[in-house]
N, C-alpha and C. Protein backbone atom coordinates (compact mmCIF):
# COMPACT_ATOMS: atom_id res chain seq x y z
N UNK A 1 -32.20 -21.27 -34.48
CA UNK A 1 -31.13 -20.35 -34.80
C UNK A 1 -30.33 -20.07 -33.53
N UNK A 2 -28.90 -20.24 -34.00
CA UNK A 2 -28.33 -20.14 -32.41
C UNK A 2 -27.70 -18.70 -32.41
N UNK A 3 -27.88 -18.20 -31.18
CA UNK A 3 -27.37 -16.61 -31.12
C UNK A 3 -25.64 -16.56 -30.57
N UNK A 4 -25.10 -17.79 -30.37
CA UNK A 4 -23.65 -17.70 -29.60
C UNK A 4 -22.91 -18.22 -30.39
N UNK A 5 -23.00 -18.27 -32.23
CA UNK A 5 -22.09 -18.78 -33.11
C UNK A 5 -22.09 -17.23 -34.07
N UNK A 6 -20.77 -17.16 -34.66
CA UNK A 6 -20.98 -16.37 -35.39
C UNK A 6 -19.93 -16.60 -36.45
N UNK A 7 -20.83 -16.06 -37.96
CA UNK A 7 -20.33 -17.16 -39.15
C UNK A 7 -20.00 -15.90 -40.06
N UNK A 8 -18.37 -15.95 -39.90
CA UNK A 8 -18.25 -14.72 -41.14
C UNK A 8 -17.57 -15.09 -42.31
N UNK A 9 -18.68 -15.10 -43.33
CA UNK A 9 -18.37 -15.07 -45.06
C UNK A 9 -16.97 -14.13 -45.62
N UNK A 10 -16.41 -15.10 -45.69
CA UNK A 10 -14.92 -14.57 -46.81
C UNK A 10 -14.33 -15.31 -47.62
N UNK A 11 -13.64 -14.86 -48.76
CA UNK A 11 -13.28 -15.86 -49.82
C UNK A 11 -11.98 -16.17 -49.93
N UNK A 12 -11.60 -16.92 -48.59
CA UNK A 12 -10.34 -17.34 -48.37
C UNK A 12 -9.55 -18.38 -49.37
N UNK A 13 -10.15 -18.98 -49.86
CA UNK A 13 -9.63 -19.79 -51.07
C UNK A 13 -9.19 -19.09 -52.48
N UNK A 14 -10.19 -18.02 -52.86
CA UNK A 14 -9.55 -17.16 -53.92
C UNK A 14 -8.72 -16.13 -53.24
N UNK A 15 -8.49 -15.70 -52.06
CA UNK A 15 -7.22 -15.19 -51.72
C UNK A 15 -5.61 -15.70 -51.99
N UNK A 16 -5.85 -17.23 -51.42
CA UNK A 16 -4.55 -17.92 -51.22
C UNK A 16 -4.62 -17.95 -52.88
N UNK A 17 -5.67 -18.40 -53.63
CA UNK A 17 -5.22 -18.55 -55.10
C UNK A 17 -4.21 -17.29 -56.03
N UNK A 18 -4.82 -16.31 -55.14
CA UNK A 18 -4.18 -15.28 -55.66
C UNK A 18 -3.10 -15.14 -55.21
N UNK A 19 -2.46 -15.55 -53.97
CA UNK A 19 -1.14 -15.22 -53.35
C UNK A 19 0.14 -16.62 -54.30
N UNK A 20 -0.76 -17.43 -55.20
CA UNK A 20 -0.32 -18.48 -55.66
C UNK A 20 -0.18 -19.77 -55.49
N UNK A 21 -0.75 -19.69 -53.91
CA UNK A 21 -0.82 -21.42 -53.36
C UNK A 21 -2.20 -21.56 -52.93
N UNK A 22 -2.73 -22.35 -53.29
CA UNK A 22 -3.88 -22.81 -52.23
C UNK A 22 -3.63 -23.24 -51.56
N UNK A 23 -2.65 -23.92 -50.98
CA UNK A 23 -2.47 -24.26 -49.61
C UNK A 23 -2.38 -23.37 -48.34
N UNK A 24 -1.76 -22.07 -48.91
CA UNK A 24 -2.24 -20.76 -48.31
C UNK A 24 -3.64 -20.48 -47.54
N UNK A 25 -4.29 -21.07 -47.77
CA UNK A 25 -5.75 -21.05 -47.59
C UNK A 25 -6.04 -20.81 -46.09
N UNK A 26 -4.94 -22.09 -45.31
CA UNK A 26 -5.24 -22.11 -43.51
C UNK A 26 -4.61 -20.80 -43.66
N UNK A 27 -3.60 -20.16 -43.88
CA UNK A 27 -2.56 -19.37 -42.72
C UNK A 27 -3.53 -18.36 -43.16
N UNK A 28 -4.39 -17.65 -44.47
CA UNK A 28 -5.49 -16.46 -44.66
C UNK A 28 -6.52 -16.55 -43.64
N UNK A 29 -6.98 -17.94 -43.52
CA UNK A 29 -8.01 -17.99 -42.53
C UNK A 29 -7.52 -18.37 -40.91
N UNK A 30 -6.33 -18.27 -40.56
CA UNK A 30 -6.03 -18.02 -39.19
C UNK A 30 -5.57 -16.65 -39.11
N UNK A 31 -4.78 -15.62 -39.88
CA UNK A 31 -4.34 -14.32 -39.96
C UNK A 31 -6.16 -13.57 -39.85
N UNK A 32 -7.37 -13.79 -40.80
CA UNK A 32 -8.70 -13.50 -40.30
C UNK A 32 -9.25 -13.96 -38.90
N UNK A 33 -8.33 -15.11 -38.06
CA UNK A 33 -9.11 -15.48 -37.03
C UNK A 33 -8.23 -14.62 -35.77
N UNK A 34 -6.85 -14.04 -36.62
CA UNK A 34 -6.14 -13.14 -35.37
C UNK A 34 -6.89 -11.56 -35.16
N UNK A 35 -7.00 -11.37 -36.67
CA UNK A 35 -7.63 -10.06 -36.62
C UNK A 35 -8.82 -10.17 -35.29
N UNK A 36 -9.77 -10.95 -35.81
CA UNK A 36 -11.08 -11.18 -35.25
C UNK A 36 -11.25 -10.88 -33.55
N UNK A 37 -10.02 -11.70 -33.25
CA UNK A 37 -10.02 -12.44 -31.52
C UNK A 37 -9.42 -10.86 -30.99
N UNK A 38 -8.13 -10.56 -31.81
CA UNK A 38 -7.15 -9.76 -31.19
C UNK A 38 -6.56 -9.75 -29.72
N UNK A 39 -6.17 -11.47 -30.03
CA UNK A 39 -5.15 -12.10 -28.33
C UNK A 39 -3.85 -11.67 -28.56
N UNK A 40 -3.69 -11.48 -29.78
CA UNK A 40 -1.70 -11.68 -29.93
C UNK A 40 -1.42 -10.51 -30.54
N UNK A 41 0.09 -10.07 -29.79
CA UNK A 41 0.45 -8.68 -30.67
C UNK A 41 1.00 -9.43 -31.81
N UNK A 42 1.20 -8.36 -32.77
CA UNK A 42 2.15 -8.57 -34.32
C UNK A 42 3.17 -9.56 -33.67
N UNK A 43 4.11 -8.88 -33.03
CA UNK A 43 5.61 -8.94 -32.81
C UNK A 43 5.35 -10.84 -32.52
N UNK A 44 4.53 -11.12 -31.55
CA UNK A 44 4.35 -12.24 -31.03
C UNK A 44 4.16 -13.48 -32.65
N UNK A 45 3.06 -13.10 -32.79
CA UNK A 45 2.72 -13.63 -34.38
C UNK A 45 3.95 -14.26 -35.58
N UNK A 46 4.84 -12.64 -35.66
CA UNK A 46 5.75 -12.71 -36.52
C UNK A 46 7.10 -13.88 -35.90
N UNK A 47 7.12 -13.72 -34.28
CA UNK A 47 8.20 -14.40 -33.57
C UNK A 47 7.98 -16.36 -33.69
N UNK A 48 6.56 -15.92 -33.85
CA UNK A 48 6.15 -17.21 -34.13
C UNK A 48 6.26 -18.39 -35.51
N UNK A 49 5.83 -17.53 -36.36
CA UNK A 49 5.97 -17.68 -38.00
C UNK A 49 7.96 -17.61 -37.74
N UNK A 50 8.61 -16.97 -37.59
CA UNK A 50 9.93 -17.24 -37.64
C UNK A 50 10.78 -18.14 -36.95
N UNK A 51 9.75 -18.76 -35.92
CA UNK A 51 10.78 -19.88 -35.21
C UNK A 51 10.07 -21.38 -35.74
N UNK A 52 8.65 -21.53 -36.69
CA UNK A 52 8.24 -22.75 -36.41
C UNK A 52 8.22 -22.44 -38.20
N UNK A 53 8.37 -21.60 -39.34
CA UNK A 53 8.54 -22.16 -40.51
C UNK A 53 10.15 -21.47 -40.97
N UNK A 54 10.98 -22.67 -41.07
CA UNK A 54 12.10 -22.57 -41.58
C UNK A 54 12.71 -22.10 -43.18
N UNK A 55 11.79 -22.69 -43.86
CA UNK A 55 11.90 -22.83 -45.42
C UNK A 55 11.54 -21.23 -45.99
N UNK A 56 12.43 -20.51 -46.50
CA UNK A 56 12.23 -19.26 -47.18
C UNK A 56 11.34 -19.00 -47.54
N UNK A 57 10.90 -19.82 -48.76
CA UNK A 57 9.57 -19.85 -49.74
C UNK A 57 8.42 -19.72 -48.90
N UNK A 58 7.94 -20.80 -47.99
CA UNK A 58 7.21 -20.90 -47.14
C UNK A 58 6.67 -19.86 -46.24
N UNK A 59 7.61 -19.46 -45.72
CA UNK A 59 7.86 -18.19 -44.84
C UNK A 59 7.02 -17.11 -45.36
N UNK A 60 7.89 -16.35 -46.38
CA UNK A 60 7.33 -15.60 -47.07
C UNK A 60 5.56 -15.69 -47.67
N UNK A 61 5.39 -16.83 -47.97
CA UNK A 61 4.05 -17.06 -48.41
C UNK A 61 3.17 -17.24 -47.20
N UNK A 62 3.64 -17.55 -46.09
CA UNK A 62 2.89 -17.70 -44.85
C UNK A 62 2.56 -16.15 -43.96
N UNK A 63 3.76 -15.12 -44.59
CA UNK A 63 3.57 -13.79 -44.13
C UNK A 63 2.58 -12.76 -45.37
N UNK A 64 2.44 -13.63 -46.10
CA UNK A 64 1.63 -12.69 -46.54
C UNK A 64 0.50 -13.16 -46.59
N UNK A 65 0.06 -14.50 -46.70
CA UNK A 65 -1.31 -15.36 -46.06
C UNK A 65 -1.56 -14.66 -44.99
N UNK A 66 -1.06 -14.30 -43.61
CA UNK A 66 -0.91 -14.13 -42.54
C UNK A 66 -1.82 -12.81 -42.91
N UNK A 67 -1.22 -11.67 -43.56
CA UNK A 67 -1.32 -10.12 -43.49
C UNK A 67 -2.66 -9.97 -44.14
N UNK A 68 -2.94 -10.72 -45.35
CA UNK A 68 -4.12 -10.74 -46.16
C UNK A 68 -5.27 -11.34 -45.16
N UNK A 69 -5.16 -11.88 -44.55
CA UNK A 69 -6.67 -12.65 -43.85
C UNK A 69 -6.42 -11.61 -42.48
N UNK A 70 -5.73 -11.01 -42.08
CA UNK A 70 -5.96 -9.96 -41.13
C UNK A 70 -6.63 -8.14 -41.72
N UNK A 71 -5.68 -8.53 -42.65
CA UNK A 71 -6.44 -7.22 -43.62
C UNK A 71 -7.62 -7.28 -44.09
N UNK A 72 -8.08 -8.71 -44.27
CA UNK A 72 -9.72 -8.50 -44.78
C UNK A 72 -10.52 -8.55 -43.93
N UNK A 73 -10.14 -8.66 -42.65
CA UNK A 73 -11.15 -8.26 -41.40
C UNK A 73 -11.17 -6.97 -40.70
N UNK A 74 -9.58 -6.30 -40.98
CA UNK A 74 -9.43 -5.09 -40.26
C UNK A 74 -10.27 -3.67 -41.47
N UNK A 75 -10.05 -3.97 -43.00
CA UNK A 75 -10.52 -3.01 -43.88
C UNK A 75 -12.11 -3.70 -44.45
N UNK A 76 -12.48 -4.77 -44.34
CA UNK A 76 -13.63 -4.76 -44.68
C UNK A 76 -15.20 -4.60 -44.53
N UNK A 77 -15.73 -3.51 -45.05
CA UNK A 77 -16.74 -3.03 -45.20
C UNK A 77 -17.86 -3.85 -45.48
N UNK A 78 -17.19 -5.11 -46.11
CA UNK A 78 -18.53 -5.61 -46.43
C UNK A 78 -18.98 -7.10 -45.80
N UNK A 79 -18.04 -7.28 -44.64
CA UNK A 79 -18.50 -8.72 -44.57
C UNK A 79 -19.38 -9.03 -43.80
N UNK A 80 -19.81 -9.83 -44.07
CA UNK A 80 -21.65 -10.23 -43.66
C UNK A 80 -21.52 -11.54 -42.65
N UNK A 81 -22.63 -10.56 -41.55
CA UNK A 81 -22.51 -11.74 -40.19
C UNK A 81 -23.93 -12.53 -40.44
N UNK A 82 -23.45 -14.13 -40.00
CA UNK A 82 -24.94 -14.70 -40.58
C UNK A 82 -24.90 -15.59 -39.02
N UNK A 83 -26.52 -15.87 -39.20
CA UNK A 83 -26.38 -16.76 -37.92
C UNK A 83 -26.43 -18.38 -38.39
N UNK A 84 -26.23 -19.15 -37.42
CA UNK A 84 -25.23 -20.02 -37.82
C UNK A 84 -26.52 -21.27 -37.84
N UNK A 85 -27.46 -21.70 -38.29
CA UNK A 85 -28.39 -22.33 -38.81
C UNK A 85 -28.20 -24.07 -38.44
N UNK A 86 -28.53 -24.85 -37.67
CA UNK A 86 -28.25 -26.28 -38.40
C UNK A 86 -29.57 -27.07 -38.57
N UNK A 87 -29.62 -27.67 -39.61
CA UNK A 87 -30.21 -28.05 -40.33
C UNK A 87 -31.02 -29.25 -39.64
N UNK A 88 -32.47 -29.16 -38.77
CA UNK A 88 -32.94 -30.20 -38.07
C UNK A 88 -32.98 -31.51 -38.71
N UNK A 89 -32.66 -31.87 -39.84
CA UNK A 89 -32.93 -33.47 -40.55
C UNK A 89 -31.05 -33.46 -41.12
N UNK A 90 -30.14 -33.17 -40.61
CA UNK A 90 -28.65 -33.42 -40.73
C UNK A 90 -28.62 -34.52 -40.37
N UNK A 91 -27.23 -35.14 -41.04
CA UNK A 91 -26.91 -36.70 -40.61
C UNK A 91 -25.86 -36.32 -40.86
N UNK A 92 -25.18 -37.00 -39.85
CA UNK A 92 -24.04 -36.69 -39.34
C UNK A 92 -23.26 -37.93 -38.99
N UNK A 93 -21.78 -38.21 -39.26
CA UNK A 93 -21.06 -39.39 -39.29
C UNK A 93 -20.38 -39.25 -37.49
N UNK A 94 -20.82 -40.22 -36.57
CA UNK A 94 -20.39 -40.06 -35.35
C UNK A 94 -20.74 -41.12 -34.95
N UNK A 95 -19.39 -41.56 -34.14
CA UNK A 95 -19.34 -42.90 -33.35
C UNK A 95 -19.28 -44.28 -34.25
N UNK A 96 -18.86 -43.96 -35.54
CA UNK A 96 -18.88 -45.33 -36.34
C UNK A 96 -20.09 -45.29 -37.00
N UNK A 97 -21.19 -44.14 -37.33
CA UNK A 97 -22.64 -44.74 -37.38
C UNK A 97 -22.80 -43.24 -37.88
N UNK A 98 -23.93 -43.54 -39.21
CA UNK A 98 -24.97 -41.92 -39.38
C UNK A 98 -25.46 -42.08 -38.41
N UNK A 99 -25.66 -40.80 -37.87
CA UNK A 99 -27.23 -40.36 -37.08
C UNK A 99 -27.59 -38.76 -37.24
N UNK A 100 -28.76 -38.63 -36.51
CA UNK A 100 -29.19 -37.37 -36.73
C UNK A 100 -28.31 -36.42 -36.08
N UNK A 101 -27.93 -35.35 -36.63
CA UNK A 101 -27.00 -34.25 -35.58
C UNK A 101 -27.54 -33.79 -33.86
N UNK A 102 -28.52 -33.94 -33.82
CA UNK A 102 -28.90 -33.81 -32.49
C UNK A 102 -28.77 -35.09 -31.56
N UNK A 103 -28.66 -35.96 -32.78
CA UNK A 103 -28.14 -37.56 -31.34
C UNK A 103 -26.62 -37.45 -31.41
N UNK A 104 -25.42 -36.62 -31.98
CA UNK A 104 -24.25 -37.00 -31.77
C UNK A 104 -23.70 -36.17 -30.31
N UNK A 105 -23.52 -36.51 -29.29
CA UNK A 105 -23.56 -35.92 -28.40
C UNK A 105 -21.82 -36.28 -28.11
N UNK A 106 -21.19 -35.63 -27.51
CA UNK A 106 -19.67 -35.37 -27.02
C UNK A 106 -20.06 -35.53 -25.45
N UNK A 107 -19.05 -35.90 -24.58
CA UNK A 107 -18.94 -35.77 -22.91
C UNK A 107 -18.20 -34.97 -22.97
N UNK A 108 -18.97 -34.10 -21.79
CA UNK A 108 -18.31 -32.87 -20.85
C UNK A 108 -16.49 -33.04 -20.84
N UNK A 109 -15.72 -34.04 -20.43
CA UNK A 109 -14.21 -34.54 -20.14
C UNK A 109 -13.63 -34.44 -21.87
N UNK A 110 -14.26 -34.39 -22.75
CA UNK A 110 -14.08 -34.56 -24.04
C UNK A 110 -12.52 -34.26 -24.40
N UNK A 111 -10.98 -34.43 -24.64
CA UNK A 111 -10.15 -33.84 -24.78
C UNK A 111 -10.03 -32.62 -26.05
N UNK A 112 -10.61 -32.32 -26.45
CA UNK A 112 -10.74 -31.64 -28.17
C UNK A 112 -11.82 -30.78 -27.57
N UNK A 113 -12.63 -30.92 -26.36
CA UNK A 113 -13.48 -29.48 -26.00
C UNK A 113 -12.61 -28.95 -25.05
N UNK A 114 -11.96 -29.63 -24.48
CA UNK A 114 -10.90 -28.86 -23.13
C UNK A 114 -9.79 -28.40 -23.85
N UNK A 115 -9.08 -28.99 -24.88
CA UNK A 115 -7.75 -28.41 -24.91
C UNK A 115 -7.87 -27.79 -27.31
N UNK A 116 -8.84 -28.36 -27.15
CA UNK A 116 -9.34 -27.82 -28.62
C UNK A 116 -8.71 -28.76 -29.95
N UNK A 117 -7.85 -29.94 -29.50
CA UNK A 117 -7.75 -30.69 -30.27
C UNK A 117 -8.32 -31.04 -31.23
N UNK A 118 -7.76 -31.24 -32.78
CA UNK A 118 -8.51 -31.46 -33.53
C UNK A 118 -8.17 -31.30 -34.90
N UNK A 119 -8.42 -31.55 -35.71
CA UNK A 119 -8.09 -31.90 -37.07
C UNK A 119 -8.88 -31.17 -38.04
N UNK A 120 -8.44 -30.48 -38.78
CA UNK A 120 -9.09 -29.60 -40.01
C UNK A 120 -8.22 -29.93 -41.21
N UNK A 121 -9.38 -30.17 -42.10
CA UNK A 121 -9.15 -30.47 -43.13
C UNK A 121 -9.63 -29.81 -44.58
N UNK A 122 -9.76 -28.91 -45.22
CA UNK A 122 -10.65 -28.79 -46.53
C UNK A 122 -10.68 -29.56 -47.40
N UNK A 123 -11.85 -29.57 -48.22
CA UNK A 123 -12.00 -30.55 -49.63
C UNK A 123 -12.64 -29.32 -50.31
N UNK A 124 -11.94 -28.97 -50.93
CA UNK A 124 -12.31 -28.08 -52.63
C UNK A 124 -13.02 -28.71 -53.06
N UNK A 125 -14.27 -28.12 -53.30
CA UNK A 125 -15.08 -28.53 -54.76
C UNK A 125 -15.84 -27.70 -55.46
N UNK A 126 -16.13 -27.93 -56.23
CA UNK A 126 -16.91 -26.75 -57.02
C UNK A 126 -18.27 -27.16 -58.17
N UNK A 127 -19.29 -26.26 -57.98
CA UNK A 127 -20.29 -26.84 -58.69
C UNK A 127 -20.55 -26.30 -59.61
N UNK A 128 -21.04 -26.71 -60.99
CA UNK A 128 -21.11 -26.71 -62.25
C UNK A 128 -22.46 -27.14 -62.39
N UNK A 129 -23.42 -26.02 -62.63
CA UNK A 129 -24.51 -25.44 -62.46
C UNK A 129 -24.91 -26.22 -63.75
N UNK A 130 -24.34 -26.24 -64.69
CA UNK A 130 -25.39 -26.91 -65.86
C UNK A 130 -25.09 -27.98 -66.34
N UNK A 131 -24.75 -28.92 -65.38
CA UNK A 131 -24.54 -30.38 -65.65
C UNK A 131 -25.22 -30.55 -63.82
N UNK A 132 -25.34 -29.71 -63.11
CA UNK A 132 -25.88 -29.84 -61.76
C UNK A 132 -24.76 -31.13 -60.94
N UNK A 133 -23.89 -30.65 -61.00
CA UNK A 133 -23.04 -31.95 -60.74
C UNK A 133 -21.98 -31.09 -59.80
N UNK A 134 -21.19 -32.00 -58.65
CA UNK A 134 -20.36 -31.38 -57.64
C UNK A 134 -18.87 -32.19 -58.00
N UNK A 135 -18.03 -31.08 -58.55
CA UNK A 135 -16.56 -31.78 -58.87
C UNK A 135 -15.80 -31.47 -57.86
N UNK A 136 -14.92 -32.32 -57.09
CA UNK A 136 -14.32 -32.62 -56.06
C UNK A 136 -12.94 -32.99 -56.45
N UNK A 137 -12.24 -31.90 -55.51
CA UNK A 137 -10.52 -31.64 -56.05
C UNK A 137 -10.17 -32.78 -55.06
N UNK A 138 -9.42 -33.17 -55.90
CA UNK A 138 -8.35 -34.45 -55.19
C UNK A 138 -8.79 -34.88 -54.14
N UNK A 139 -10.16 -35.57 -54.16
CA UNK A 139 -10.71 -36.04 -52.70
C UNK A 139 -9.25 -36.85 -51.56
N UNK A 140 -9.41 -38.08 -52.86
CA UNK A 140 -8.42 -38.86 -51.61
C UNK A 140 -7.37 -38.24 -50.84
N UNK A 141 -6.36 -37.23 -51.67
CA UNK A 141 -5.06 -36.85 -51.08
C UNK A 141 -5.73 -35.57 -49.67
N UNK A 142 -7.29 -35.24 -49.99
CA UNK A 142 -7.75 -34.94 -48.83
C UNK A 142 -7.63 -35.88 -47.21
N UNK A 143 -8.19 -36.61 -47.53
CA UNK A 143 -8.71 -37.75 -47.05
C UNK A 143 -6.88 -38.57 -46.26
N UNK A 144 -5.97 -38.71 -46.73
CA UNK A 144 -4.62 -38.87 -46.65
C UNK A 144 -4.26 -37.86 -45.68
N UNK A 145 -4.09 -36.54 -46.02
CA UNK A 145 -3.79 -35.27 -45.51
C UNK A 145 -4.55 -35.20 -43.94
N UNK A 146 -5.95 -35.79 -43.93
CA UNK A 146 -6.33 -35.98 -42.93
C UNK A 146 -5.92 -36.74 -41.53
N UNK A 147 -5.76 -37.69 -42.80
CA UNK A 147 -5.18 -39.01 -41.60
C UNK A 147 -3.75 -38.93 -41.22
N UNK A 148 -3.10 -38.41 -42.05
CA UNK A 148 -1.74 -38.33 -41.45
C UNK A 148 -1.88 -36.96 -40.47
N UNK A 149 -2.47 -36.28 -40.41
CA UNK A 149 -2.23 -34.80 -39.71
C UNK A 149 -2.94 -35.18 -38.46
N UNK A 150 -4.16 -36.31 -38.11
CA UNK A 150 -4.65 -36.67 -36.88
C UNK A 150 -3.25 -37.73 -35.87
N UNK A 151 -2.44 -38.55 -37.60
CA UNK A 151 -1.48 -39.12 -36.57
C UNK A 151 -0.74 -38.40 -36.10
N UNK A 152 -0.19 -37.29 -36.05
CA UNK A 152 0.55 -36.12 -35.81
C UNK A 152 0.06 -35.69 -34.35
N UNK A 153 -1.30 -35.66 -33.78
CA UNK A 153 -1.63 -35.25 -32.32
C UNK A 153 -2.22 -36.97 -32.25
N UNK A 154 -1.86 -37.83 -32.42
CA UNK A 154 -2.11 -38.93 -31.55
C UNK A 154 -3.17 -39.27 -31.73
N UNK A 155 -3.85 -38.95 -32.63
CA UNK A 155 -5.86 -39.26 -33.05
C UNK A 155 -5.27 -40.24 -33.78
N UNK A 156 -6.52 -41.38 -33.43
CA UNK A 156 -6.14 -42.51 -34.55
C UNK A 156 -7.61 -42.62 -35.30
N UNK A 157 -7.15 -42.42 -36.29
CA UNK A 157 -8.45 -42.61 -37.76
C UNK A 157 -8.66 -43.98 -38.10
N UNK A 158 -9.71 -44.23 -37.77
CA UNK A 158 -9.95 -45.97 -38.25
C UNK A 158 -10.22 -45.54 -39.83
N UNK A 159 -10.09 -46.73 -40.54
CA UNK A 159 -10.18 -47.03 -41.63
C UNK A 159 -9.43 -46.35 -42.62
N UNK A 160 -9.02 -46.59 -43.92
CA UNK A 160 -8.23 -46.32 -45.25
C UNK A 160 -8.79 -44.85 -45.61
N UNK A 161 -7.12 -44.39 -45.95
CA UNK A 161 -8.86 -42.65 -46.80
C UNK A 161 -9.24 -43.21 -47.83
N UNK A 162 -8.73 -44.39 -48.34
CA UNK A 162 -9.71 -44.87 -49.77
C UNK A 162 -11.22 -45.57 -48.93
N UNK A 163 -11.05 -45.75 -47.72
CA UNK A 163 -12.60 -46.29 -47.28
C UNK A 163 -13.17 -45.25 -46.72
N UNK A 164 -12.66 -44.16 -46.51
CA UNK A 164 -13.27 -42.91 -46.07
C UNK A 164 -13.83 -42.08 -47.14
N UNK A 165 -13.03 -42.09 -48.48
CA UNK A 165 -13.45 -41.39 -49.52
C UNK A 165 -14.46 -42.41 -49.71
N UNK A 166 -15.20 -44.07 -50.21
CA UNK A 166 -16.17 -44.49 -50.31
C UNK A 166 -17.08 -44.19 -49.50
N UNK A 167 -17.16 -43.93 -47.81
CA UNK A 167 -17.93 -44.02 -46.73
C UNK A 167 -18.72 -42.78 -46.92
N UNK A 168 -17.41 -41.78 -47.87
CA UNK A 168 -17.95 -40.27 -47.88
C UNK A 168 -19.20 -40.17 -48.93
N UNK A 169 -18.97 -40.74 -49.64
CA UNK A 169 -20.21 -40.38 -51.15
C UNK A 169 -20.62 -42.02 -51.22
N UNK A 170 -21.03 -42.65 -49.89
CA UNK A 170 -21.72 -43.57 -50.79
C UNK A 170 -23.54 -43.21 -49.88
């Protein structure tokens, strides 16, 4: 159990559902990661959201993504700190190869530990308890979304997301 991670439970996906987009989803869970840190004033935040999203619609839905994932850290009573567990028999996709999570090791020079580079992605899914089965929202256009957003900082993704979506569940 590691004591220098800390893992806070919130239901950022039925937020953005409720604000009407799930795509909403990042800007709830970075507005919870401003609350959290508290590096940036408002003014800074808002100056920000107004010079880098242009599109009205957007905007608006990104300011209230924004306000909701700060509000559920600044008013909530109930959220639960867990410690952050990993699982000694994990396998883990690194270097071209499964291996166990304790053999995937990173170097110290790493660019993505120095400057935090890096690629996030969600895959929605949801499980359906009485067929015991895991349904998975639009894997591939995950998998797409990925790869184009790594070409965006210069990461190059080997292989197809149609060979990434096989690589993933086989």
């Amino acid at each position: 159990m590691r004591d220098d991670v800390r893992v806070l439970a919130a239901p950022f996906t039925h937020i953005a559902d409720e604000l009407g987009d799930p795509r909403a989803c990042n800007m709830v869970m970075l507005g919870a990661l401003l609350e959290i840190a508290k590096q940036l004033p408002q003014a800074s935040i808002d100056e920000a959201l107004r010079l880098l999203v242009k599109n009205t619609r957007w905007f608006a839905l990104d300011e209230r993504a924004l306000a909701r994932g700060r509000e559920l850290f600044r008013n909530c009573a109930r959220r639960r700190e867990m410690k952050a567990d990993a699982d000694e028999n994990l396998i883990v996709y690194f270097g071209g190869q499964y291996v166990p999570l304790h053999e995937a090791r990173v170097g110290i020079l790493t660019h993505a530990l120095h400057y935090g580079t890096g690629v996030f992605e969600g895959l929605r899914a949801h499980w359906d308890a009485a067929s015991e089965e895991l349904f998975l929202m639009r894997p591939l256009e995950h998998f797409e979304r990925w790869k184009q957003n790594g070409s965006i900082l210069h990461i190059e993704i080997p292989a197809s997301a149609r060979n990434w979506l096989k690589l993933r569940w086989n």
